[in-house]
N, C-alpha and C. Protein backbone atom coordinates (compact mmCIF):
# COMPACT_ATOMS: atom_id res chain seq x y z
N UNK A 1 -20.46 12.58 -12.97
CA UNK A 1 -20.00 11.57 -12.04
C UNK A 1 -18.52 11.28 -12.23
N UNK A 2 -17.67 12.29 -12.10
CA UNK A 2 -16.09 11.84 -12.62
C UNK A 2 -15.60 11.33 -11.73
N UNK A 3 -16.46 11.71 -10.29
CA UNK A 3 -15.70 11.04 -8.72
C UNK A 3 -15.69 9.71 -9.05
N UNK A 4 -16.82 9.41 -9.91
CA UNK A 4 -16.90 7.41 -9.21
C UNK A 4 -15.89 6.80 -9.98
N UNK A 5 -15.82 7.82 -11.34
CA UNK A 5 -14.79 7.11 -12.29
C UNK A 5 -13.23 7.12 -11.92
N UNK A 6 -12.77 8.14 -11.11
CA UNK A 6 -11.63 8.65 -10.81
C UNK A 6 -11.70 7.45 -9.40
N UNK A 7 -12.45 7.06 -8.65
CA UNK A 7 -12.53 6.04 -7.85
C UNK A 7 -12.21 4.50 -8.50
N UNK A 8 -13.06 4.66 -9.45
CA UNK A 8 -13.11 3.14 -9.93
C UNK A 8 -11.83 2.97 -10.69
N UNK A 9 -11.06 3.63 -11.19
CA UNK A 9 -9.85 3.72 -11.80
C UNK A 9 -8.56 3.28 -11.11
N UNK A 10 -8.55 4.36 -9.66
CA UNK A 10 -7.12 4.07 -8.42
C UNK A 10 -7.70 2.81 -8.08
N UNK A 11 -9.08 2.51 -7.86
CA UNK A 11 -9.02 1.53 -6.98
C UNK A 11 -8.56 -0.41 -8.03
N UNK A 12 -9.05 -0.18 -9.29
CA UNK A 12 -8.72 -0.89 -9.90
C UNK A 12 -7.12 -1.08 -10.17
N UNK A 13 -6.77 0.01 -10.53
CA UNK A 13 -5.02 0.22 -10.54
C UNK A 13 -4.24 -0.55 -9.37
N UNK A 14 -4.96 0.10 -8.12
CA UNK A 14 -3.69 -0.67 -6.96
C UNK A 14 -4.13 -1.99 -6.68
N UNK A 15 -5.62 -2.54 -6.90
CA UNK A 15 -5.48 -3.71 -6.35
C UNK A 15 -4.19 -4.80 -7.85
N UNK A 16 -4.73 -4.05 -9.05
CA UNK A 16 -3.85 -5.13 -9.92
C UNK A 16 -2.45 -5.06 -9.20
N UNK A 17 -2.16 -3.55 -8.99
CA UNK A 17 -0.59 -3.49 -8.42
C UNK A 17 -0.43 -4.29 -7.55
N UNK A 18 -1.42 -4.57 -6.32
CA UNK A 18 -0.71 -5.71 -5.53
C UNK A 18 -0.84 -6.96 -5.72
N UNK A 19 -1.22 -7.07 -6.65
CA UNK A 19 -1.85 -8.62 -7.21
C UNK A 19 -2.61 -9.27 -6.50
N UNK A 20 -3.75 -8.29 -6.07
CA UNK A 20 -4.73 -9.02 -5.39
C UNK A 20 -6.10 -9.63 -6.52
N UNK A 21 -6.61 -10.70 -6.17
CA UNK A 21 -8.16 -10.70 -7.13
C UNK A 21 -9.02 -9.54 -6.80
N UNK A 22 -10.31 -9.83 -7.56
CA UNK A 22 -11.50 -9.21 -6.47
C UNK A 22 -11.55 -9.39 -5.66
N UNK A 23 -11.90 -11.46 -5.65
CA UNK A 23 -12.45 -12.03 -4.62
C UNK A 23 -11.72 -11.91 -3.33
N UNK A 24 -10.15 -11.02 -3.31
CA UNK A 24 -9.38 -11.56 -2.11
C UNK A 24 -9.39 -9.46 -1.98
N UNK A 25 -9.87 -8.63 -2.75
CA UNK A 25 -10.09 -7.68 -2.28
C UNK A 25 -11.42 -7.47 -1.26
N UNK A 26 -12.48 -8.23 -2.43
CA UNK A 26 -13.63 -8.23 -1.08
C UNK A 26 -13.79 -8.57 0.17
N UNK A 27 -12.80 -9.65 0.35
CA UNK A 27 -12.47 -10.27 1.50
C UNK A 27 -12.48 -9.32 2.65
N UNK A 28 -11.12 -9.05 1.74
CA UNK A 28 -10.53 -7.73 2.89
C UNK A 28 -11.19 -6.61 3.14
N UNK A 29 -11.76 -5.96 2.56
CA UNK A 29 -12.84 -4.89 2.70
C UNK A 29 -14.21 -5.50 3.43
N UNK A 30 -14.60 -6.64 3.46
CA UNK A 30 -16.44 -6.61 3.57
C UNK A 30 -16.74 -6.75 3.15
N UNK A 31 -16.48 -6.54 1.85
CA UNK A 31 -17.62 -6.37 0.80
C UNK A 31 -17.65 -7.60 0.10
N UNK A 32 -18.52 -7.80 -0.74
CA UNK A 32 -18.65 -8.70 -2.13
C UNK A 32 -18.17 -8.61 -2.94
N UNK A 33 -17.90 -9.71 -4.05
CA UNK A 33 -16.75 -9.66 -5.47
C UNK A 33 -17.81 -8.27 -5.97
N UNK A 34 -18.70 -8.80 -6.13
CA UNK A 34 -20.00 -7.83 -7.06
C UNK A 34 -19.82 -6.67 -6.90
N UNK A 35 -19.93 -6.23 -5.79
CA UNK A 35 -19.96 -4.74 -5.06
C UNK A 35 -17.67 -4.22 -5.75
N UNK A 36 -17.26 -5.17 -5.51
CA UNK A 36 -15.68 -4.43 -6.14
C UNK A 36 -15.94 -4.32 -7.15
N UNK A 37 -16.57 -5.53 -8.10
CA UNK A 37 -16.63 -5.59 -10.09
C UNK A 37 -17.50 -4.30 -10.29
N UNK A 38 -18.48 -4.35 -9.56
CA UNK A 38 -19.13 -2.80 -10.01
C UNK A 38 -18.78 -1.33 -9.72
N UNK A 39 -17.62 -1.44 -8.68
CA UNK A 39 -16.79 -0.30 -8.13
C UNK A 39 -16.28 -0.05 -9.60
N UNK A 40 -14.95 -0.88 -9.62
CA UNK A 40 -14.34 -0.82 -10.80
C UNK A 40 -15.09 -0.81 -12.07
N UNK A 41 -16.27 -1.05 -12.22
CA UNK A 41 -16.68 -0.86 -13.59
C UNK A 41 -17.24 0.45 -13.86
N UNK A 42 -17.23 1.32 -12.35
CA UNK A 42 -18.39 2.74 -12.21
C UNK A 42 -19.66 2.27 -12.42
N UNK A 43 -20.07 1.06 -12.07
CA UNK A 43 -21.51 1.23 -12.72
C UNK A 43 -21.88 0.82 -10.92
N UNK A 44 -21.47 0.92 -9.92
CA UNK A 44 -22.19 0.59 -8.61
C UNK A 44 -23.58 2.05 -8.38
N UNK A 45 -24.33 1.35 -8.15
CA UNK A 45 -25.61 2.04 -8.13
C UNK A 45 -25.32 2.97 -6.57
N UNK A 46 -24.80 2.28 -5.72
CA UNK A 46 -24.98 3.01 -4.03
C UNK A 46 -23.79 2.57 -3.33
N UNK A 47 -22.55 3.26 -3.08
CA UNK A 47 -21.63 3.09 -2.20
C UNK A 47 -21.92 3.57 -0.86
N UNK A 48 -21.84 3.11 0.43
CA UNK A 48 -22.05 3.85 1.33
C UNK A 48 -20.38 5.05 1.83
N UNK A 49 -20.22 5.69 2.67
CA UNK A 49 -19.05 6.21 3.03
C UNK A 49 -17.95 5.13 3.87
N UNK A 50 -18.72 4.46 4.69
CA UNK A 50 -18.04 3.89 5.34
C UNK A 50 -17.64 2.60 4.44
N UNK A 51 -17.99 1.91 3.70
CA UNK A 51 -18.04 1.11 2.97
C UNK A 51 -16.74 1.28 2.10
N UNK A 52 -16.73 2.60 1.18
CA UNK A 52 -16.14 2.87 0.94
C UNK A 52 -14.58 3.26 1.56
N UNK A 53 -14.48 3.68 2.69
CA UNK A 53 -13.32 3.44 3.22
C UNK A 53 -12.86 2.45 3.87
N UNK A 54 -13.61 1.24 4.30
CA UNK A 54 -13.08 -0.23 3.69
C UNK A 54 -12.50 -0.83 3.03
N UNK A 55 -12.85 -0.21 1.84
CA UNK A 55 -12.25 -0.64 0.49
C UNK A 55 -10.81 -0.07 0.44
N UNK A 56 -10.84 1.38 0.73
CA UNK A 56 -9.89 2.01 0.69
C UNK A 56 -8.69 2.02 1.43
N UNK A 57 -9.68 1.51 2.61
CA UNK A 57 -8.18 1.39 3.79
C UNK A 57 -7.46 -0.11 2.96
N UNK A 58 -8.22 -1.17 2.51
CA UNK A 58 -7.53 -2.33 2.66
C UNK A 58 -6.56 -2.08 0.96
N UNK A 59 -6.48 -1.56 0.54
CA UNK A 59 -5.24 -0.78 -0.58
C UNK A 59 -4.51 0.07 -0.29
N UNK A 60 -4.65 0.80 1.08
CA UNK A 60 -3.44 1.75 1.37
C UNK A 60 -4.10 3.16 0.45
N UNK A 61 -5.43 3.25 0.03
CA UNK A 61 -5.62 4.73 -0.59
C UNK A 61 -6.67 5.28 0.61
N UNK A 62 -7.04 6.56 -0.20
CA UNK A 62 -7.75 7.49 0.77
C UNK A 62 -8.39 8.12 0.50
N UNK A 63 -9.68 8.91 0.89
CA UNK A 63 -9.72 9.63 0.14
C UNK A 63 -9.52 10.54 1.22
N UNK A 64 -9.36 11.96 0.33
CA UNK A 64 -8.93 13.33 0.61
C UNK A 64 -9.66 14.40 0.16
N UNK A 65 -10.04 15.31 1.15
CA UNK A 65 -11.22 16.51 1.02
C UNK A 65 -9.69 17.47 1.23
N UNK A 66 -9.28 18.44 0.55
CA UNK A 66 -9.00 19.24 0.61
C UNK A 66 -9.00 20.22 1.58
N UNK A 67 -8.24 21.00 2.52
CA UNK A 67 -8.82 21.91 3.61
C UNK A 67 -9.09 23.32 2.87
N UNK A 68 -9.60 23.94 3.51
CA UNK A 68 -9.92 25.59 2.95
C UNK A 68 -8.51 26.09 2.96
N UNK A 69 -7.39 25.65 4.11
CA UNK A 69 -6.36 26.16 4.04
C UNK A 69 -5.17 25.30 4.14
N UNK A 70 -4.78 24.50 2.66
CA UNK A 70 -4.33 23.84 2.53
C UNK A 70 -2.80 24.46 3.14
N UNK A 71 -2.17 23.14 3.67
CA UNK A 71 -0.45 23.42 4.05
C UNK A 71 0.66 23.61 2.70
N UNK A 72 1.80 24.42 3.35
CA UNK A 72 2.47 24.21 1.66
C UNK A 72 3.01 22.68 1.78
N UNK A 73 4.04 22.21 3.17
CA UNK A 73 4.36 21.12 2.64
C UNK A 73 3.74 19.78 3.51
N UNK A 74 3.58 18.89 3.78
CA UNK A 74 3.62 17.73 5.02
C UNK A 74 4.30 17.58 5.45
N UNK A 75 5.61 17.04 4.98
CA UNK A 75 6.58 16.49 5.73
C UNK A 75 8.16 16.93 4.99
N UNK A 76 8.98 17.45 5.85
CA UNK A 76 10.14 16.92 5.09
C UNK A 76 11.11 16.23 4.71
N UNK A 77 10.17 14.97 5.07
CA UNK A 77 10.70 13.93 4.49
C UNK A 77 10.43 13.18 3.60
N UNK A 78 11.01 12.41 2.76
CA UNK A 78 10.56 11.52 1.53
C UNK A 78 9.47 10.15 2.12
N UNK A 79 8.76 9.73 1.32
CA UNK A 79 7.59 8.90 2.04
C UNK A 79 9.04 7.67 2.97
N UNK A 80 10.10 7.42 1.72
CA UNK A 80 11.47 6.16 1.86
C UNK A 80 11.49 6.31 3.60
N UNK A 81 12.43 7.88 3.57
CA UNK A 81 12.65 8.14 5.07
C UNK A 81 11.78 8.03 6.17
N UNK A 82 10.57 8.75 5.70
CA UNK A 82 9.63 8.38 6.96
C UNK A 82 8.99 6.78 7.25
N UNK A 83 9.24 5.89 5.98
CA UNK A 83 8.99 4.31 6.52
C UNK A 83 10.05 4.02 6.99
N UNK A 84 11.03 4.38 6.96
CA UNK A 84 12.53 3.61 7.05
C UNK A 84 12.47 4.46 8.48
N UNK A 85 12.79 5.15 8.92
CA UNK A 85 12.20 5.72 10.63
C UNK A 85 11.33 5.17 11.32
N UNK A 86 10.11 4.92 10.74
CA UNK A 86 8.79 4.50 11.60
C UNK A 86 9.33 3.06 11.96
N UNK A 87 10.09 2.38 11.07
CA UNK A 87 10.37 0.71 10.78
C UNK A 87 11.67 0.58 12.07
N UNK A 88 12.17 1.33 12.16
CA UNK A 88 13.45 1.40 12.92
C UNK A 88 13.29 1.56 14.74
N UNK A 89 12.06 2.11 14.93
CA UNK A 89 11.73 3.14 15.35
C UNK A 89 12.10 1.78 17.49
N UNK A 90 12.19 0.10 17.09
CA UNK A 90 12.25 -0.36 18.27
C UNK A 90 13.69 -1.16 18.20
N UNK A 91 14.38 -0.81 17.26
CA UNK A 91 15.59 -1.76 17.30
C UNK A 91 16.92 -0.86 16.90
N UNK A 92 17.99 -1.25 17.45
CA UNK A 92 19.44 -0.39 17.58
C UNK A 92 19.63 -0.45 16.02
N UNK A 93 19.46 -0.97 15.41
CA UNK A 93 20.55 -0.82 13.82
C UNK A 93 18.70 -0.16 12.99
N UNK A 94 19.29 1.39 12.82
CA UNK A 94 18.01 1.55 11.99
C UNK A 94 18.23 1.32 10.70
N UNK A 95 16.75 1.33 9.78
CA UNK A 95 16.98 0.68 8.13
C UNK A 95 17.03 2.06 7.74
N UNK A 96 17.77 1.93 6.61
CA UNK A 96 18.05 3.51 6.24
C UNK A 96 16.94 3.21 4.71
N UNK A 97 16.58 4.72 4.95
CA UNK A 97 15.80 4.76 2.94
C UNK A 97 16.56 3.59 1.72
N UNK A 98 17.65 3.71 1.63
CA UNK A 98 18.14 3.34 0.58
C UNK A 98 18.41 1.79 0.45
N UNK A 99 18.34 1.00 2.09
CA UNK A 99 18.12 0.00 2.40
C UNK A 99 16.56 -0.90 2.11
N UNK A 100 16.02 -0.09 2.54
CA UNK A 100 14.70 -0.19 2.45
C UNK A 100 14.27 0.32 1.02
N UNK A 101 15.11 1.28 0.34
CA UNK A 101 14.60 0.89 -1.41
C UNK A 101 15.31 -0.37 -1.85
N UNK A 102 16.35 -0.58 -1.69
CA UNK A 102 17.27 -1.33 -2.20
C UNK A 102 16.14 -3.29 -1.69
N UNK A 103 15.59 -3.29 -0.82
CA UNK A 103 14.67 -4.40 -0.17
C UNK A 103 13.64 -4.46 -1.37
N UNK A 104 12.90 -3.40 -1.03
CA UNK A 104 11.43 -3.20 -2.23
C UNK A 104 12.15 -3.49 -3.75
N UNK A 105 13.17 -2.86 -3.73
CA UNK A 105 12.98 -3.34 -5.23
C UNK A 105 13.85 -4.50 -6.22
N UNK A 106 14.28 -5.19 -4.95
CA UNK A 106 14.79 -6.79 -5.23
C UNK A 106 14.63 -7.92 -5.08
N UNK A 107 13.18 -7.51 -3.40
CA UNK A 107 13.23 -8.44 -3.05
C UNK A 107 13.53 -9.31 -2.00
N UNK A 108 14.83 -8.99 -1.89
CA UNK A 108 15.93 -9.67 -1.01
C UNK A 108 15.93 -8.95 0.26
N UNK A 109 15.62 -9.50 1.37
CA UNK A 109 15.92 -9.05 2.78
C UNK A 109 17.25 -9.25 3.32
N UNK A 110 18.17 -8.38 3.82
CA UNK A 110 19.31 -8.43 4.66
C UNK A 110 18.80 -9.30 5.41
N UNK A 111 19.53 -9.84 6.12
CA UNK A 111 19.65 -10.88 7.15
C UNK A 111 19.88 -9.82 8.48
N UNK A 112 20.53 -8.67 8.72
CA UNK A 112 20.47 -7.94 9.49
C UNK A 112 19.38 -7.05 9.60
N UNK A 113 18.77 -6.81 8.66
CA UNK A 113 17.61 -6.14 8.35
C UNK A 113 16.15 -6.39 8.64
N UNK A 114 15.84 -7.81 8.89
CA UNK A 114 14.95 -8.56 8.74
C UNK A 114 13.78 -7.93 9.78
N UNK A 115 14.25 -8.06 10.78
CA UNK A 115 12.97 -7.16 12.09
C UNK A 115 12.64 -6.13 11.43
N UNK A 116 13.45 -4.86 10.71
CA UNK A 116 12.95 -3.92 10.58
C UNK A 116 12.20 -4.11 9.21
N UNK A 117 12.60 -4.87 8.23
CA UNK A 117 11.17 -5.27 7.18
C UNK A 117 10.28 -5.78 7.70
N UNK A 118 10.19 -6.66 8.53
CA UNK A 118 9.22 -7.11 8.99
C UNK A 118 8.61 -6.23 9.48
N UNK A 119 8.56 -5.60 10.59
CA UNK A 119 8.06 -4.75 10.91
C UNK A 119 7.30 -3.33 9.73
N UNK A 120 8.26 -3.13 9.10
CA UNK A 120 7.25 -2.44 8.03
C UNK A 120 6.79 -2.94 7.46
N UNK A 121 6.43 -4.49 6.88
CA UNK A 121 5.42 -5.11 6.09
C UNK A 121 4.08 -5.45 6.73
N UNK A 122 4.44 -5.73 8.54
CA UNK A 122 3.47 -5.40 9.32
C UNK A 122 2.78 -4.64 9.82
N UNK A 123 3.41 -3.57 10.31
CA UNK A 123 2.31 -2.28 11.24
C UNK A 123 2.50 -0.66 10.89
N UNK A 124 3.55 -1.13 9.42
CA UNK A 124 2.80 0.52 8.75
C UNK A 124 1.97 0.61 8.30
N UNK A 125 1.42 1.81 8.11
CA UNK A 125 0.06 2.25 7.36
C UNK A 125 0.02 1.93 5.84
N UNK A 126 -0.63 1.29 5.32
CA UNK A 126 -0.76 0.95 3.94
C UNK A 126 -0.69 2.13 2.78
N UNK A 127 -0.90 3.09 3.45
CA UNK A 127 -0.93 4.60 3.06
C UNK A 127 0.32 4.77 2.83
N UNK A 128 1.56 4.92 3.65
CA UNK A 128 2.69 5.38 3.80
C UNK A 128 3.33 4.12 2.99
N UNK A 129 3.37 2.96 3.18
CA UNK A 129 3.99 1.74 2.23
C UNK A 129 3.65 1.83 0.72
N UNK A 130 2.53 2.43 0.09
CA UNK A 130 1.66 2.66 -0.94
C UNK A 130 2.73 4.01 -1.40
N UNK A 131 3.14 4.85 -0.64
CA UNK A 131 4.00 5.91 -1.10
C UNK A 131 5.06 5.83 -1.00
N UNK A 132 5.97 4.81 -0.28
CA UNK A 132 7.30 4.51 -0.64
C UNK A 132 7.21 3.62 -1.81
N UNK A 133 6.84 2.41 -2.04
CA UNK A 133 6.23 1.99 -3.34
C UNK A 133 6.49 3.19 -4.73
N UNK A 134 5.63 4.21 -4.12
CA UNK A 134 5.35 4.95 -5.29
C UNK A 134 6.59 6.17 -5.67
N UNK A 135 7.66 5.93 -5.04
CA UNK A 135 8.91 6.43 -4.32
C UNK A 135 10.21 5.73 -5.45
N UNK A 136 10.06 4.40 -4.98
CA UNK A 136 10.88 3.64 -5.48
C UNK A 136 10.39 3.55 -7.17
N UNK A 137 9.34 3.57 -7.33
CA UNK A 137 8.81 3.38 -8.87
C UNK A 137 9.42 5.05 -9.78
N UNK A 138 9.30 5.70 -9.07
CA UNK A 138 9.80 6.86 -9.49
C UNK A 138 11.08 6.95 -9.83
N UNK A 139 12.44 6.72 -8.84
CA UNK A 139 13.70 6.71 -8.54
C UNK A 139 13.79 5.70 -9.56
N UNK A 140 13.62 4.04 -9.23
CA UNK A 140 14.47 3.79 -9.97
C UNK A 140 13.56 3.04 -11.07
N UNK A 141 12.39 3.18 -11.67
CA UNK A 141 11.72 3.03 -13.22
C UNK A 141 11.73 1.30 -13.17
N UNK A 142 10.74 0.92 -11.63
CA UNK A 142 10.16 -0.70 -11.94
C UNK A 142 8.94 0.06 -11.99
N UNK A 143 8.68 -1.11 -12.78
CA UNK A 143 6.95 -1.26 -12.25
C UNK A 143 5.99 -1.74 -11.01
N UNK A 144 5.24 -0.81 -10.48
CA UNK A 144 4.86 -0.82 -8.98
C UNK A 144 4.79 -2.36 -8.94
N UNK A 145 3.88 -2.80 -9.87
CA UNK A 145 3.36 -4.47 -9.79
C UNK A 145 4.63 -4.96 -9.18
N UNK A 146 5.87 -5.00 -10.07
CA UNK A 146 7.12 -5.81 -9.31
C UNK A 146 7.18 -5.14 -7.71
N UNK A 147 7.27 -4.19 -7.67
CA UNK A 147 7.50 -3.90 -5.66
C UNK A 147 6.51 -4.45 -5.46
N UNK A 148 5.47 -4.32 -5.49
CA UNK A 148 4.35 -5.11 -4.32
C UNK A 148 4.55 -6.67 -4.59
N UNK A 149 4.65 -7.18 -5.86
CA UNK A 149 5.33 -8.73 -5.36
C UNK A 149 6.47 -9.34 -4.92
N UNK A 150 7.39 -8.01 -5.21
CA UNK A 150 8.61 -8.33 -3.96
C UNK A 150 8.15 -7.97 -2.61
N UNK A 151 7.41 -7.14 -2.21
CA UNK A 151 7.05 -7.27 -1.05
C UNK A 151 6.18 -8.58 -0.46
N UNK A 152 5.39 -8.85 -1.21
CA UNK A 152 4.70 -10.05 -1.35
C UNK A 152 5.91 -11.66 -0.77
N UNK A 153 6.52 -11.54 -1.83
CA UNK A 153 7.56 -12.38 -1.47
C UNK A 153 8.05 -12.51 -0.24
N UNK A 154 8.88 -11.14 0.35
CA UNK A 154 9.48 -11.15 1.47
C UNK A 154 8.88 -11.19 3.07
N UNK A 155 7.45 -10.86 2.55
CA UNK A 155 6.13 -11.08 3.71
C UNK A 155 6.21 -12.34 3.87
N UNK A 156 6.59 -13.92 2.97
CA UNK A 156 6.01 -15.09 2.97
C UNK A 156 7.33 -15.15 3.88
N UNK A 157 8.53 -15.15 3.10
CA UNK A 157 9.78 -15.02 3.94
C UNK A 157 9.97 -14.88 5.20
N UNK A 158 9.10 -13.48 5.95
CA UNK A 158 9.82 -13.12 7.11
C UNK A 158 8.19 -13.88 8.13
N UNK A 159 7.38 -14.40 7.11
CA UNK A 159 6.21 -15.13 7.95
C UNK A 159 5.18 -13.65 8.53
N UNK A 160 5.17 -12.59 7.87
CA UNK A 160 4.54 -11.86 8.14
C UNK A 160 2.67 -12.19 8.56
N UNK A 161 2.13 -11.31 9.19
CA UNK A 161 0.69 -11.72 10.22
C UNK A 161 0.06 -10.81 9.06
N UNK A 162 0.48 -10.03 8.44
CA UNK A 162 -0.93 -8.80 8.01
C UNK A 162 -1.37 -9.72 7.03
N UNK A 163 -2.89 -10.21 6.70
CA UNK A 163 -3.89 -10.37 6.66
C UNK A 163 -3.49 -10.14 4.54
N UNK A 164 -3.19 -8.60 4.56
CA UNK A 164 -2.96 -8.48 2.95
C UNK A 164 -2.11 -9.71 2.46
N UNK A 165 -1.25 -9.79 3.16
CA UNK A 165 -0.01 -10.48 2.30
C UNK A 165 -0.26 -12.18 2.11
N UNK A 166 -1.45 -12.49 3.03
CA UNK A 166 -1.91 -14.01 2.49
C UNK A 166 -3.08 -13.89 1.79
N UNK A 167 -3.57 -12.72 1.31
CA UNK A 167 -4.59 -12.66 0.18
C UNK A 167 -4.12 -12.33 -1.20
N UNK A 168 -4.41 -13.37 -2.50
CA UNK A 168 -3.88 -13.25 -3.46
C UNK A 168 -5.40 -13.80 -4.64
């Protein structure tokens, strides 16, 4: 059973990273504190699939089946660039990567900037925010926990709607 453990592991990891509880993970998923405490402990007797990607969507993970013919690359772009594009993507002054690292990992929103954080704290994919995150932790050696509570922060700031950022 290494799947459930290799499950119960990421999934424990990112919710501490965003500083969510259980109780405000179950929330968000459906589920029950019980049903997360026993995720994370590997000892859940019966996950369903869909259930499980509940859980998963509301952390920004995934899971992933491999294709028979895997691609060499996805994208060539860095996860930075492709949020910092997607974020830009309705207003004249776009956020550049380094803007948008330089945000995640201080904190601090430009005042010119502000629509386009907002906008990526709102209607990107938790997936793609989860890998610029994991972007910036790389480059410049914080700890994820600090980006997701600077993001945290700047969500209260810009009065963000997504649902994650008032669960703590």
């Amino acid at each position: 059973m290494y799947a459930i453990h290799e499950l119960s592991s990421a999934v424990r990891t990112r919710r501490r990273e965003m500083g969510l509880s259980q109780q405000a993970l179950a929330k968000l998923s459906g589920l029950s504190r019980s049903t997360v405490n026993q995720l994370e402990k590997a000892t859940v007797k019966d996950l369903s699939l869909s259930r499980t990607a509940a859980l998963l969507e509301a952390l920004g993970l995934g899971l992933t089946i491999d294709p028979p013919h895997p691609r060499l690359r996805d994208s060539d772009q860095s996860p930075l660039e492709l949020a910092a594009r997607t974020a830009s993507v309705s207003f004249r002054t776009p956020l550049t990567p380094s803007a948008l690292a330089d945000s995640l990992s201080s904190g601090i929103v430009a005042p010119s900037l502000a629509p386009q954080i907002a906008t990526f704290l709102d209607e990107l994919p938790l997936a793609l925010m989860a890998r610029a995150v994991e972007q910036v932790h790389l480059e410049q050696r914080l700890p994820r926990e600090v980006i997701w509570a600077n993001m945290r922060r700047m969500a209260a700031q810009l009065k963000a709607t997504r649902e994650i950022w008032n669960a703590a």
